[in-house]
Protein backbone atom coordinates (compact mmCIF):
# COMPACT_ATOMS: atom_id res chain seq x y z
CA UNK A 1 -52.20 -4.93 -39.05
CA UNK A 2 -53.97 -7.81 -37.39
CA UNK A 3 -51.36 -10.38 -39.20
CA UNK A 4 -48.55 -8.61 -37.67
CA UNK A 5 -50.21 -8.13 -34.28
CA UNK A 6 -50.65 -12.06 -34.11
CA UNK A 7 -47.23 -12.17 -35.05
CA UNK A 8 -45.88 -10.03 -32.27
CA UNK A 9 -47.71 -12.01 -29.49
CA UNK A 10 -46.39 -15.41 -31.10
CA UNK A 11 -43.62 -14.11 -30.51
CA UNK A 12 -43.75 -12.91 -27.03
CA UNK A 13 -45.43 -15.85 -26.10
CA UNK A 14 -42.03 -17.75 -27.39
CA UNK A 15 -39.73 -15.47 -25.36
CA UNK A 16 -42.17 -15.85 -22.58
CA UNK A 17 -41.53 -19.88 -22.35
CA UNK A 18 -38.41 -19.45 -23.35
CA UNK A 19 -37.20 -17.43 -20.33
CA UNK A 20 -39.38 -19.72 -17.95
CA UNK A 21 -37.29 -22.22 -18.98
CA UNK A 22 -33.61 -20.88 -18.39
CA UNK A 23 -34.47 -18.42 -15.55
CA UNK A 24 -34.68 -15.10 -17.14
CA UNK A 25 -34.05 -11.97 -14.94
CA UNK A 26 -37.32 -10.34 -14.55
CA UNK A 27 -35.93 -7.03 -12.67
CA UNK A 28 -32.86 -5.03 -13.12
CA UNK A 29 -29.35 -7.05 -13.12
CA UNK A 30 -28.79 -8.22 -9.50
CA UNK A 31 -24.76 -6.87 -8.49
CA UNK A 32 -22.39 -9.81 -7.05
CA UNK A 33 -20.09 -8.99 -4.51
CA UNK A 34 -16.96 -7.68 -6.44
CA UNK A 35 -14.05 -10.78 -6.49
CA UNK A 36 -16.04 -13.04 -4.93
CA UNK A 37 -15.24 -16.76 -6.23
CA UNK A 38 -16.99 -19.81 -6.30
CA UNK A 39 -15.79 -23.45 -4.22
CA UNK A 40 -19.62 -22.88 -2.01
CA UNK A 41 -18.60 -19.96 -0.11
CA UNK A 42 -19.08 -17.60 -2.36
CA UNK A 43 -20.15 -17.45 -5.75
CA UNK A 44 -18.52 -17.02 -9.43
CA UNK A 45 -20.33 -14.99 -11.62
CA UNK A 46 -21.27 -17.08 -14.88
CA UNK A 47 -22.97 -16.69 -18.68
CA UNK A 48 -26.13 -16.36 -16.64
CA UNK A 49 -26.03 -15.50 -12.84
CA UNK A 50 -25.24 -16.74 -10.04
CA UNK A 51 -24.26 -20.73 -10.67
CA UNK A 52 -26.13 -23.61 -9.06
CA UNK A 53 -29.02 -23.65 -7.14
CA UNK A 54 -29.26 -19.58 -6.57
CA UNK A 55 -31.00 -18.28 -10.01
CA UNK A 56 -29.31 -16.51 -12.52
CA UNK A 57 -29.54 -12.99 -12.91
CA UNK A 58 -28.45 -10.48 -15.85
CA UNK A 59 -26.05 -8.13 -15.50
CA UNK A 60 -23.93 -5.53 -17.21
CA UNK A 61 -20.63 -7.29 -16.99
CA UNK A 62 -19.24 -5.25 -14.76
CA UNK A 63 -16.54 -6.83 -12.33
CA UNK A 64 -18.34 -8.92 -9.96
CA UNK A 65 -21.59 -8.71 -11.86
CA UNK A 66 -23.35 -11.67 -13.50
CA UNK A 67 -22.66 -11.39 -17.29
CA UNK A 68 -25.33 -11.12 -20.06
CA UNK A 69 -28.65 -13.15 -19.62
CA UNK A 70 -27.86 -17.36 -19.62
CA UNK A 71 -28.45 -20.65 -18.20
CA UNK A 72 -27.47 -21.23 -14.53
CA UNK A 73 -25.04 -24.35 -14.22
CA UNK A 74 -23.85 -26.90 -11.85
CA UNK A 75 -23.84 -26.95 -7.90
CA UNK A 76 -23.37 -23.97 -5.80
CA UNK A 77 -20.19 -21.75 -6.41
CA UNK A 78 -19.42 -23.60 -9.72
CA UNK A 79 -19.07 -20.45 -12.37
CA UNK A 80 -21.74 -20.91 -15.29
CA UNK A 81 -20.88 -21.42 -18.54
CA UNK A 82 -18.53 -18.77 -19.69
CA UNK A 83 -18.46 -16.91 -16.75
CA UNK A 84 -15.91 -16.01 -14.39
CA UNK A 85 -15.16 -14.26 -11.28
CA UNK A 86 -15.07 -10.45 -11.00
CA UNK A 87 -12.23 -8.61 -10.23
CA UNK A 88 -11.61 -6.53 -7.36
CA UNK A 89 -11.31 -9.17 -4.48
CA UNK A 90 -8.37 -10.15 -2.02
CA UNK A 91 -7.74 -12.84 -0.09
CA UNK A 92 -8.48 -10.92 3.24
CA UNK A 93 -12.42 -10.26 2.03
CA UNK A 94 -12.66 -13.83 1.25
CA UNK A 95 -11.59 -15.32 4.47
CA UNK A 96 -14.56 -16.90 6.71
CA UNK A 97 -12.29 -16.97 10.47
CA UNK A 98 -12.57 -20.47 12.08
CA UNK A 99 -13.00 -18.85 16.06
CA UNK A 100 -11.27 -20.58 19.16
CA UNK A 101 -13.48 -21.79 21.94
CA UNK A 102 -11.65 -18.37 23.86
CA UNK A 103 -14.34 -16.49 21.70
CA UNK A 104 -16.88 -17.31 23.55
CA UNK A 105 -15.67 -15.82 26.61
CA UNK A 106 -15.87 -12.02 25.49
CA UNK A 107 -13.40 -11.71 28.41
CA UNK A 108 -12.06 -8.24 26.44
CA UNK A 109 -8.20 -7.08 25.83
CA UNK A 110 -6.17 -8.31 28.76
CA UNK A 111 -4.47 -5.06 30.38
CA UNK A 112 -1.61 -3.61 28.87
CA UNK A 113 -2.00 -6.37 25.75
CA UNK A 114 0.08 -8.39 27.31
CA UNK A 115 0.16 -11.82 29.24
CA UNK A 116 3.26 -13.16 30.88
CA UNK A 117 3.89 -16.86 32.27
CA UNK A 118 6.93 -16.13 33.93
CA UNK A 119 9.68 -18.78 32.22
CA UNK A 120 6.98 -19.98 29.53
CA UNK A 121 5.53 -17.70 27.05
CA UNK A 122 4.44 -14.15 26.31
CA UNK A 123 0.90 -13.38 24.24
CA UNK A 124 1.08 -9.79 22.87
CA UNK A 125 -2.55 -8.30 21.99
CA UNK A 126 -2.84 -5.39 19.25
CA UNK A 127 -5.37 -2.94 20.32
CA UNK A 128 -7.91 -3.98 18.44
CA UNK A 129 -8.03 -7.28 20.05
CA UNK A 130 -11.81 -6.91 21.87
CA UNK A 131 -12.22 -11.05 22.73
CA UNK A 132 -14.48 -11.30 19.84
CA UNK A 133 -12.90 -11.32 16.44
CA UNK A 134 -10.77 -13.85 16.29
CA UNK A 135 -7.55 -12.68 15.13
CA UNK A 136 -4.43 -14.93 13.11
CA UNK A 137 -1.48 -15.89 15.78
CA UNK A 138 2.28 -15.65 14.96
CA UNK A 139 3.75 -18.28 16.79
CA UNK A 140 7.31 -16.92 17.43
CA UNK A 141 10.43 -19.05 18.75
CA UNK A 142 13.69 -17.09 19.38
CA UNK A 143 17.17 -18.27 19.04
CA UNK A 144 20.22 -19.76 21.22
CA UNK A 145 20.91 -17.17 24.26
CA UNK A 146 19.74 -16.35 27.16
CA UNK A 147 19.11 -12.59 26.11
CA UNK A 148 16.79 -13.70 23.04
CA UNK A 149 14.25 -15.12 25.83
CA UNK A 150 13.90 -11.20 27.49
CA UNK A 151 13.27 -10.14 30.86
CA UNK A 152 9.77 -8.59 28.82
CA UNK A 153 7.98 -9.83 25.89
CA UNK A 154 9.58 -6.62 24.30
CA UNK A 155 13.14 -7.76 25.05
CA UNK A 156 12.46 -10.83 23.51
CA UNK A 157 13.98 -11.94 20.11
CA UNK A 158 10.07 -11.96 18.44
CA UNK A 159 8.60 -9.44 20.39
CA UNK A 160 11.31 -7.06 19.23
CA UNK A 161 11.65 -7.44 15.82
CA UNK A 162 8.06 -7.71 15.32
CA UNK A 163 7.05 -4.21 17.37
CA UNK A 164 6.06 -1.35 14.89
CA UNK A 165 5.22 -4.14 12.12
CA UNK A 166 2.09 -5.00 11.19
CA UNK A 167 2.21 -8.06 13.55
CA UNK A 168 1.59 -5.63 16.23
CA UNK A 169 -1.59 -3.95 14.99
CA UNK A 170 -2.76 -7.46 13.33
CA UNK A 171 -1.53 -10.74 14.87
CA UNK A 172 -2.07 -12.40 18.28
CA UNK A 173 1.41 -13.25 19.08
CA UNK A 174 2.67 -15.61 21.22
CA UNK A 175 6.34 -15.28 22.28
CA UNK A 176 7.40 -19.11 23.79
CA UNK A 177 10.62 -19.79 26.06
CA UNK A 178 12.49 -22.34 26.06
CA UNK A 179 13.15 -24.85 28.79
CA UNK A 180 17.20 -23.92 28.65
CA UNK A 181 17.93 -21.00 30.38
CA UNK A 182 20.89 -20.64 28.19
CA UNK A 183 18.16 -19.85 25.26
CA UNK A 184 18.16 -23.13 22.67
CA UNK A 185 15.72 -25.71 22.18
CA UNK A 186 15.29 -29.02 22.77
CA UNK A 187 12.62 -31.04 20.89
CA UNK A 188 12.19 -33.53 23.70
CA UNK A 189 12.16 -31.39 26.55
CA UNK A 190 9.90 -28.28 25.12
CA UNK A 191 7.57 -29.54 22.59
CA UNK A 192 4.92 -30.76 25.33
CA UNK A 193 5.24 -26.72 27.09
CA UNK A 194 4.56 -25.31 23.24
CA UNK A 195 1.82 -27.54 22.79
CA UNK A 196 0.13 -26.64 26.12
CA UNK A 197 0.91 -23.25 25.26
CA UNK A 198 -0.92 -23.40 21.92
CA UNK A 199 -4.14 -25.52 23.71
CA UNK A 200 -4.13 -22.37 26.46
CA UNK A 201 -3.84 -19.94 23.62
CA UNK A 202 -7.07 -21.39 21.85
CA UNK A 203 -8.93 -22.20 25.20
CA UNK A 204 -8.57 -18.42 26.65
CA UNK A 205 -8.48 -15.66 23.80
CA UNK A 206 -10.24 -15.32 20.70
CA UNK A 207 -7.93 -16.31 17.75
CA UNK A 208 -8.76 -17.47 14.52
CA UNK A 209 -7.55 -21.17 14.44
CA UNK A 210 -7.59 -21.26 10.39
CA UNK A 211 -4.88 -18.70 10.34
CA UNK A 212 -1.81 -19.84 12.86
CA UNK A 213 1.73 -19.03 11.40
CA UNK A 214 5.03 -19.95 12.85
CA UNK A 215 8.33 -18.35 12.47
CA UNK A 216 12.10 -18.71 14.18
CA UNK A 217 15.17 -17.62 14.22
CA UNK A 218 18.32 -20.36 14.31
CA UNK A 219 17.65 -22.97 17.15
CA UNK A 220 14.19 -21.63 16.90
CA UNK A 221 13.80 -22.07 13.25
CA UNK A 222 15.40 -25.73 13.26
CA UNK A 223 12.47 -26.11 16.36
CA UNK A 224 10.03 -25.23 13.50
CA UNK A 225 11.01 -27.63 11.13
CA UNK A 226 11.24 -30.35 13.53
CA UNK A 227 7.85 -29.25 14.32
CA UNK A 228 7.21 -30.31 10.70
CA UNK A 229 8.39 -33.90 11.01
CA UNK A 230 6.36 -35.27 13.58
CA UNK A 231 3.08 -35.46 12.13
CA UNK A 232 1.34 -35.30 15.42
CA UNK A 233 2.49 -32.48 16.95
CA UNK A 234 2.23 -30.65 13.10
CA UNK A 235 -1.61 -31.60 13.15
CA UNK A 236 -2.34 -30.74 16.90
CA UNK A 237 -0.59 -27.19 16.20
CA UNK A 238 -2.50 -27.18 12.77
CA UNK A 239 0.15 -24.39 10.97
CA UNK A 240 -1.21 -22.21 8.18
CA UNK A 241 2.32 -21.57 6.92
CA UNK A 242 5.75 -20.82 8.40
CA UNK A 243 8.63 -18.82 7.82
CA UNK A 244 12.17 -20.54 9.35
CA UNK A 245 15.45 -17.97 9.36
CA UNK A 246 17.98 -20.47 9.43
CA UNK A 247 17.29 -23.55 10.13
CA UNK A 248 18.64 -26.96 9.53
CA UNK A 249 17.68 -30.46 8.29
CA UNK A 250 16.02 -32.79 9.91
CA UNK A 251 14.66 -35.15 7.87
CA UNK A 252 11.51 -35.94 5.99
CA UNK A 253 8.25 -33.02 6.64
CA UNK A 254 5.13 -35.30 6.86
CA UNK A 255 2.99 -33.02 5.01
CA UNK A 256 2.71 -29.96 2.40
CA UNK A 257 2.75 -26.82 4.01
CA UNK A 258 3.39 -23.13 2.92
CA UNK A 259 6.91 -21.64 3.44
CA UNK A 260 9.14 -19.06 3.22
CA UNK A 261 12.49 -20.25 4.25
CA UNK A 262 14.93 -17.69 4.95
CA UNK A 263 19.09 -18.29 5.06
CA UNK A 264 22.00 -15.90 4.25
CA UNK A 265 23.56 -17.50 0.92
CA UNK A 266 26.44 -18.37 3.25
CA UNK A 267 25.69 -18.39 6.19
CA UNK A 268 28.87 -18.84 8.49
CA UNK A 269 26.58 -20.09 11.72
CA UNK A 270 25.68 -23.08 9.42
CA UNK A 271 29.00 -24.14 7.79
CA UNK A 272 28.37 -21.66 4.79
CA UNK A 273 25.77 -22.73 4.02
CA UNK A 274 22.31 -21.55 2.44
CA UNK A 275 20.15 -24.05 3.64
CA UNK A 276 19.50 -25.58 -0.07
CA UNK A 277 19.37 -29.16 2.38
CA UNK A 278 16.44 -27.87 4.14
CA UNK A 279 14.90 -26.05 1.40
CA UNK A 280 14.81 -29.71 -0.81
CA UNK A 281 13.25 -31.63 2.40
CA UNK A 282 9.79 -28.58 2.09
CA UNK A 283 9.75 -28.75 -1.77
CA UNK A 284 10.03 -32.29 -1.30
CA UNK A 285 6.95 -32.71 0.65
CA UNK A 286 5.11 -29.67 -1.58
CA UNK A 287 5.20 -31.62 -4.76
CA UNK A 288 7.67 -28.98 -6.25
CA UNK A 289 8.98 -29.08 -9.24
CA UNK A 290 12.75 -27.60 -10.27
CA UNK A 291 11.90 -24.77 -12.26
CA UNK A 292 11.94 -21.09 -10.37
CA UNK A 293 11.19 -17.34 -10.62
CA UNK A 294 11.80 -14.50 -9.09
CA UNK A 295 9.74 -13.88 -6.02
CA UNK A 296 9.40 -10.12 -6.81
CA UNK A 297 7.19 -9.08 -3.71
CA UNK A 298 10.46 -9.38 -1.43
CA UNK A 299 12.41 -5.84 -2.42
CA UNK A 300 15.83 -5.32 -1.21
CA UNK A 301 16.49 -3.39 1.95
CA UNK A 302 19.76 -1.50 4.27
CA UNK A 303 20.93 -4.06 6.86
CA UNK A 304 21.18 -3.46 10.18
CA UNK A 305 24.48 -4.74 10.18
CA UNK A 306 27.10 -1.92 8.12
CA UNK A 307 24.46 -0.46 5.99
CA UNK A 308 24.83 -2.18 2.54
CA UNK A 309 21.98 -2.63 0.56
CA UNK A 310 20.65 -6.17 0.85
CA UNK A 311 19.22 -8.34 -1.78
CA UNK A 312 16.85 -10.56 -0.41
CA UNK A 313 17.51 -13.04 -3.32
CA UNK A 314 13.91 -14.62 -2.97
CA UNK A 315 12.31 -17.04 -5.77
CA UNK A 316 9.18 -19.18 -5.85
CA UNK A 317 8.69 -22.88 -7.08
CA UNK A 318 7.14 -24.26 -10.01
CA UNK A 319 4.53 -26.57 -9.57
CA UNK A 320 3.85 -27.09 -6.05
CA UNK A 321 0.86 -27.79 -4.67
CA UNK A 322 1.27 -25.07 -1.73
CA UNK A 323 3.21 -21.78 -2.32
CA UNK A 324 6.90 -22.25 -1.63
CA UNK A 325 9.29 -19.31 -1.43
CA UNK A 326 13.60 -19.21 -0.80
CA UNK A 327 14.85 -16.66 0.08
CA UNK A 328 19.01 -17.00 -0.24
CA UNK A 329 20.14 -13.68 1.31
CA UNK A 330 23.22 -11.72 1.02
CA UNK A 331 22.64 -9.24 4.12
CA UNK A 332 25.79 -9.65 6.60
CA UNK A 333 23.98 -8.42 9.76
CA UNK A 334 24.80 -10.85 13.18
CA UNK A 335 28.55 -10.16 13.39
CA UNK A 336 28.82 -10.42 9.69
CA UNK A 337 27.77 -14.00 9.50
CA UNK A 338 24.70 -13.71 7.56
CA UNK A 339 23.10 -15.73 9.90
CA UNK A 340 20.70 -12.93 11.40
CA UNK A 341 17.35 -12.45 10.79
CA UNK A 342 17.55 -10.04 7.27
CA UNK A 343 16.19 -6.89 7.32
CA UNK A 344 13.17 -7.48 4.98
CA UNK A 345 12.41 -10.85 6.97
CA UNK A 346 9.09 -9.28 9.06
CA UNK A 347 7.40 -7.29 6.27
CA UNK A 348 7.94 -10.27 4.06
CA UNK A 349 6.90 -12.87 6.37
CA UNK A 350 3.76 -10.43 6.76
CA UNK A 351 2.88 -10.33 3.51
CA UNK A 352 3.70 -14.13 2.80
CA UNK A 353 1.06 -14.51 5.90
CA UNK A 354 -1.52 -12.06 3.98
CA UNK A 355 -1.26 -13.73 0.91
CA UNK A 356 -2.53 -17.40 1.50
């Protein structure tokens, strides 16, 4: 009995060290935030804990949870060996909001949600703008005619087709007018009164400057893209992603960005065209390759324009560095020219948003 007694403590004595040395859990298994990942701002679960200078912890395995007792490994948010992150995450839980200086100012919901600069812009608040939480924008830039630019930011092209969407309840957006009374854009004469717009937006009201999105419709759409080649005015507006309906070509985009470009598949407004010009200048500049899929999160939809069920005829790029979506449309709506803005186009735009 005394022989196997000595035995026993040899051999607790060996676990003892043992543990001391890889950074056995002492207390119950410590739960990780479910779908939490690593890169430093959160952590992966690994073989032992969390990874890198936190200590490891045991755990049951469950989603989220560190897995079954290990070694800790690497720098902070690297996974450990064998692990990897637990399910149950989105991208919405994992987002850390960059805030605008406007933040600071706690200045509240502006009255009625809405602020007008007569002839300049519109900013639409949803009510749960307080001044505090900074919310994403949706930069929104209507097309050719004076009707598109409203006599209210609900008669306007962006502020219309956007009200009862989720932009409403989740966005910041910000409606701008053009210059031309007659409702197009020019690149010369407005860029400089979008810009100022944007620095306004960010010095007043409490956006989240990591998560600014741009979409247009026709002129407004090729004013996006242009957008896109002039490097300066990309990086001063600092786009998360954009969605274009019908744009045009105009030459090289100076960096990667994410897209969903939108065109009927002939599109009489644009020669009959699909846009498949524009479309090779963004996966151009995301490092696409020429391999595609389905893009099955777009679902068809009844158009707005005689009824017909529309396919949205979406698929997604191989190999790009950023996510990059087409969307070749067959929905005739804008006097049958397929040149309107499709009637999945805001929930899909939405989504697209959500998703990066």
């Amino acid at each position: 009995m005394a022989r196997a007694g000595a035995g026993a403590d040899a051999r607790i004595l060996v676990l003892f060290v043992a543990c001391w040395a890889i950074g056995c859990s002492t207390g119950p298994a410590d739960v990780q935030p479910a779908g939490l990942a690593g890169s430093g701002e959160f952590y992966a679960a690994g073989s032992g804990g969390i990874a890198g200078s936190t200590a490891g912890t045991s755990g049951s395995g469950a989603a989220g949870m560190a897995g079954s007792a290990g070694t800790s490994a690497g720098t902070v948010g690297a996974s450990g060996s064998g692990g990897a992150s637990g399910s149950g995450g989105s991208a919405s839980s994992a987002r850390i909001p960059v805030p605008s200086a406007g933040c600071s100012k706690a200045a509240g919901r502006p009255t009625g949600g809405v602020v007008t600069v007569t002839n300049n812009h519109y900013y639409l608040f949803p009510s749960s703008y307080d001044g505090t939480k900074p919310l994403p924008v949706l930069l929104g830039f209507h097309g050719c005619g004076s009707g598109n630019r409203g006599t209210s930011s609900d008669d306007t092209e962006w502020g219309s087709y956007t009200k009862g969407s989720a932009f409403e309840t989740d966005y910041v957006r910000a409606i701008a007018l053009s210059t031309d009374a007659g409702g197009c854009w020019n690149y010369g004469t407005d860029i400089s009164k979008v810009t100022q717009m944007y620095d306004d937006l960010l010095a007043s009201y409490c956006v989240d400057t990591s998560r600014i999105f741009a979409t247009g419709h026709s002129s407004g759409a090729q004013f996006v893209v242009q957008i896109l080649t002039h490097a300066s005015d990309a990086q001063h507006l600092a786009l998360k992603a954009v969605a274009p309906v019908a744009a045009s070509d105009y030459g090289v985009i100076t960096s990667p960005i994410p897209v969903m470009y939108i065109q009927g598949m002939m599109d009489t407004e644009r020669g009959r065209g699909d846009g498949h010009e524009t479309v090779a200048r963004f996966t151009a500049a995301n490092g696409c390759g020429t391999s595609t899929m389905a893009y099955s999160p777009v679902v068809g939809c009844t158009s707005q324009g005689g009824g017909t069920t529309v396919n949205p005829g979406c698929k997604s790029y191989d190999g790009c560095t950023v996510p990059t979506i087409w969307c070749s449309h067959d929905d005739p709506f804008y006097g049958n020219t397929m040149h309107g803005i499709p009637c999945f186009a805001v929930a899909a735009m939405h989504d697209f948003f959500e998703s990066l």
